[in-house]
N, C-alpha and C. Protein backbone atom coordinates (compact mmCIF):
# COMPACT_ATOMS: atom_id res chain seq x y z
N UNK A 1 -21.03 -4.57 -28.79
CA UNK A 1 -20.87 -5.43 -29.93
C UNK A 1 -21.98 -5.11 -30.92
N UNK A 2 -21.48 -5.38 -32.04
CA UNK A 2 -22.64 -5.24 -33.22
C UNK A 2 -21.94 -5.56 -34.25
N UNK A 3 -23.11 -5.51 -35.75
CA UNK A 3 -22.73 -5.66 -36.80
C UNK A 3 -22.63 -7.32 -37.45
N UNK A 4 -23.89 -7.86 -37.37
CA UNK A 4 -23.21 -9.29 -38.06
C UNK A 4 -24.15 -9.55 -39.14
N UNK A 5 -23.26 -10.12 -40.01
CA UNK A 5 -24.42 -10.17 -41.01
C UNK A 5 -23.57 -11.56 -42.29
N UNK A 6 -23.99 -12.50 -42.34
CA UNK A 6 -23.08 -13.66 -42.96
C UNK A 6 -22.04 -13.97 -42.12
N UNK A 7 -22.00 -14.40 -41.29
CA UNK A 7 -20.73 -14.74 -40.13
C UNK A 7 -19.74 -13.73 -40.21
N UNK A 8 -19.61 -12.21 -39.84
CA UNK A 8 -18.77 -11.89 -39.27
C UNK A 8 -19.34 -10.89 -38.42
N UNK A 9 -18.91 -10.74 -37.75
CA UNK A 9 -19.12 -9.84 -36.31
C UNK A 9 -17.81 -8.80 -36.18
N UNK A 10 -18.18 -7.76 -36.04
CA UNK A 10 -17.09 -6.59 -35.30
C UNK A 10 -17.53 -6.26 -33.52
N UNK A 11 -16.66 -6.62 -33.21
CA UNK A 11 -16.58 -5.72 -31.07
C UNK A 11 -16.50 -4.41 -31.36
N UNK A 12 -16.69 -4.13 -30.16
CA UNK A 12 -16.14 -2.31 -30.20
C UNK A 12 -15.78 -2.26 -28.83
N UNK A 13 -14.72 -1.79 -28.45
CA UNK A 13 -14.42 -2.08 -27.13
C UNK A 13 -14.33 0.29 -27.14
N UNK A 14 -15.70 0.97 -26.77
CA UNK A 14 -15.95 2.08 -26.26
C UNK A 14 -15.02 2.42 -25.54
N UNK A 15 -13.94 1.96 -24.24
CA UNK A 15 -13.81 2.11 -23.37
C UNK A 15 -12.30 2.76 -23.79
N UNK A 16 -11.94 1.77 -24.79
CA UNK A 16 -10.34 2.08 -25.47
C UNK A 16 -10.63 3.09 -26.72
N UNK A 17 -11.72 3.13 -27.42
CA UNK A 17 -11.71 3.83 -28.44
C UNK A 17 -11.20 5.30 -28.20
N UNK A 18 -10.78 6.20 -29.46
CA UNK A 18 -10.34 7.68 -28.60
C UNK A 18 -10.80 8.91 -29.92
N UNK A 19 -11.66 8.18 -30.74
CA UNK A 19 -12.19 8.42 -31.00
C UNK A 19 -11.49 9.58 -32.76
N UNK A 20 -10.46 8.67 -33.21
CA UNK A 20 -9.41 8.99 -34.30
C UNK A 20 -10.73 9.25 -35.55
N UNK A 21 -11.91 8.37 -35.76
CA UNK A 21 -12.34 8.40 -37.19
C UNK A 21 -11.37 7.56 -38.08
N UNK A 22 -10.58 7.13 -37.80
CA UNK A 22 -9.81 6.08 -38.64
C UNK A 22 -11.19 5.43 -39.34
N UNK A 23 -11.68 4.17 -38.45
CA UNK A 23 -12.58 3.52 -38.96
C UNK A 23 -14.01 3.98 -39.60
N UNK A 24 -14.49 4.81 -39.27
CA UNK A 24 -15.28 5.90 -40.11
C UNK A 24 -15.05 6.49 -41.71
N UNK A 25 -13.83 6.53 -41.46
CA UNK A 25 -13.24 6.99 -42.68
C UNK A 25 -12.89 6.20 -43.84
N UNK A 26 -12.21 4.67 -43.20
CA UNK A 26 -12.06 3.82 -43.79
C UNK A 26 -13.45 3.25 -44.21
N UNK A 27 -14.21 2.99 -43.77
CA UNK A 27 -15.43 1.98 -44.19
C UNK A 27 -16.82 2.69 -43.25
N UNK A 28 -16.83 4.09 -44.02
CA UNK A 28 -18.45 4.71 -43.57
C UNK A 28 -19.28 4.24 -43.70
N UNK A 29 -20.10 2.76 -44.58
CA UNK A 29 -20.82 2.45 -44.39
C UNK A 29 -21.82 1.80 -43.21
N UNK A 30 -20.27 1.54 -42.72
CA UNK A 30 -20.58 0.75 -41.13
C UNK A 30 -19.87 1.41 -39.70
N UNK A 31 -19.23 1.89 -39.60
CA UNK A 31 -18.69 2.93 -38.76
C UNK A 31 -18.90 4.23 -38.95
N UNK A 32 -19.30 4.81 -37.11
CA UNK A 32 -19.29 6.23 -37.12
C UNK A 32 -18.53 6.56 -35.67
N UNK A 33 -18.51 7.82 -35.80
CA UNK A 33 -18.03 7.96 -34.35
C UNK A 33 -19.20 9.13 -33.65
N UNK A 34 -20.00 8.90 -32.61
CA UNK A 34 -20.81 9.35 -31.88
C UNK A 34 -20.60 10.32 -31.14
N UNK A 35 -21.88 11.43 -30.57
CA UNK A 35 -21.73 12.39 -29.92
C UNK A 35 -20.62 12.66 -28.72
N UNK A 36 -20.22 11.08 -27.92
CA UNK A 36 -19.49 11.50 -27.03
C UNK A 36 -18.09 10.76 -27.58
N UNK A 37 -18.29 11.00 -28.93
CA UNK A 37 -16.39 10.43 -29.90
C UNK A 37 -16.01 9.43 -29.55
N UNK A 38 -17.01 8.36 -29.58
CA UNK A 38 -16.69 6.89 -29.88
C UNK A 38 -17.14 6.47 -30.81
N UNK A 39 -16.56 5.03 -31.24
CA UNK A 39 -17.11 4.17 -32.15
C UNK A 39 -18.52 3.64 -32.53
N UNK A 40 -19.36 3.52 -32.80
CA UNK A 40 -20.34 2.74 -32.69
C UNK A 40 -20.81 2.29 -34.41
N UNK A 41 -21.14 0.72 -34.55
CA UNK A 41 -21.55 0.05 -35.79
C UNK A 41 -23.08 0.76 -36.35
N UNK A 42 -22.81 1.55 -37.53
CA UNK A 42 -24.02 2.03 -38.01
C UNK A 42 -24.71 0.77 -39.17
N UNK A 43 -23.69 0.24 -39.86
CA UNK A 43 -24.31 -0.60 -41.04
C UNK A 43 -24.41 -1.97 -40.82
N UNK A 44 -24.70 -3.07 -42.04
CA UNK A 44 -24.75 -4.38 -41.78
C UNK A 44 -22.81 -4.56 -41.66
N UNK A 45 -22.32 -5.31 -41.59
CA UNK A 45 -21.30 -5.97 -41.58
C UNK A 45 -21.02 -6.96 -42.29
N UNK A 46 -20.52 -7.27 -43.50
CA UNK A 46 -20.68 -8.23 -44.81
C UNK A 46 -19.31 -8.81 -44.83
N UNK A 47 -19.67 -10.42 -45.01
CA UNK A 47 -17.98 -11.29 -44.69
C UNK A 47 -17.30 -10.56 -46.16
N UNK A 48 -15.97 -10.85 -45.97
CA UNK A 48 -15.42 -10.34 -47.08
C UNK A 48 -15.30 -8.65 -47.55
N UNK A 49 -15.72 -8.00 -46.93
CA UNK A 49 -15.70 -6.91 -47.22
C UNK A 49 -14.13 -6.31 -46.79
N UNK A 50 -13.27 -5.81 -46.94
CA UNK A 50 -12.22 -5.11 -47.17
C UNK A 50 -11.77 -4.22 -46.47
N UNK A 51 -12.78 -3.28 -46.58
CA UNK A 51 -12.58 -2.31 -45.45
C UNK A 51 -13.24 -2.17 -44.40
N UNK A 52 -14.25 -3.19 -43.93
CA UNK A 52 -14.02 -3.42 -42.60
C UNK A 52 -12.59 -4.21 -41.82
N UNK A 53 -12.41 -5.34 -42.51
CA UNK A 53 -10.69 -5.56 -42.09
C UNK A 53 -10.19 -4.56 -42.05
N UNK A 54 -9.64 -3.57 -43.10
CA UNK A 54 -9.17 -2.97 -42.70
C UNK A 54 -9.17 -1.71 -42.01
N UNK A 55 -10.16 -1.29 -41.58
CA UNK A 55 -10.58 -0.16 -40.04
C UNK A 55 -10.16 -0.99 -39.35
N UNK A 56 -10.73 -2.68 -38.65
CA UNK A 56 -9.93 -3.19 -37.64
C UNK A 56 -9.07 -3.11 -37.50
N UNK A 57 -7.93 -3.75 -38.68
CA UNK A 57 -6.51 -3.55 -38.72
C UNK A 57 -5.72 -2.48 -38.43
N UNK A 58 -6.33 -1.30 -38.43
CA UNK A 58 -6.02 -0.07 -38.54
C UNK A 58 -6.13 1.08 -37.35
N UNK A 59 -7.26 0.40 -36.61
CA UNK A 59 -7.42 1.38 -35.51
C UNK A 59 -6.17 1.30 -34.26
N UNK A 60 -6.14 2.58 -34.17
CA UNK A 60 -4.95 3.26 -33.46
C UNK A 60 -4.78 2.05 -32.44
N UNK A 61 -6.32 1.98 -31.18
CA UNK A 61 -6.23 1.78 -30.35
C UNK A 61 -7.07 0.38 -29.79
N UNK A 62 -6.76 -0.15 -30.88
CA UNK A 62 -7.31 -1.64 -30.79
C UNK A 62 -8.54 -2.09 -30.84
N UNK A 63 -9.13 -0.64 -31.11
CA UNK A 63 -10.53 -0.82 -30.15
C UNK A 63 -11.96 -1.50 -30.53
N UNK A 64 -11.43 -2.42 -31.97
CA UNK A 64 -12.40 -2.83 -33.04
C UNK A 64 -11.48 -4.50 -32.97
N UNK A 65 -12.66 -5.23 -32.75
CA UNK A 65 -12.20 -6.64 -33.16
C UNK A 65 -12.90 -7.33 -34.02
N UNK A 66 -12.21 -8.14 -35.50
CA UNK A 66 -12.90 -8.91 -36.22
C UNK A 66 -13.29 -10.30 -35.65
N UNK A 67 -14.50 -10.83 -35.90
CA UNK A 67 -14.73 -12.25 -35.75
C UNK A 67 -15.36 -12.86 -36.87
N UNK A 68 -14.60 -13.40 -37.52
CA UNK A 68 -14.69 -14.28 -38.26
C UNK A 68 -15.62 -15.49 -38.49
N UNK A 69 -16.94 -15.91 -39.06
CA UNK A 69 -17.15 -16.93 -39.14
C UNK A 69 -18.39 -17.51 -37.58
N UNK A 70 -19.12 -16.20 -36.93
CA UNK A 70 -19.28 -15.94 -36.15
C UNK A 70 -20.99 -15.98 -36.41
């Protein structure tokens, strides 16, 4: 888990990730994908921001959860 910053929080569930760059791509400020091609939260995480919804929304394999208000 990581990333909170004004009540929202992103998961990263490593285990499911497969390592697409979807979310990297979508919102590099805060997503990367790491030496062994997983996910991991590089930036703050800001409510309202756009494209973190949408990397969550977006990843192949579920592997990013928004929390809201957190």
């Amino acid at each position: 888990m990581a990333g909170v910053n004004g009540g929202w929080v992103v998961e990263t569930d490593r285990e499911r990730c497969i390592g697409s760059g979807t979310c990297a791509f979508t919102a590099p400020e805060v997503f990367d994908v790491d030496g062994t091609g997983r996910v991991v939260v590089i930036g703050p995480v800001t409510v309202g921001d756009v494209r973190v919804r949408e990397a969550v929304d977006n990843c192949p394999m579920d592997a990013l959860r928004l929390i809201e208000g957190g």
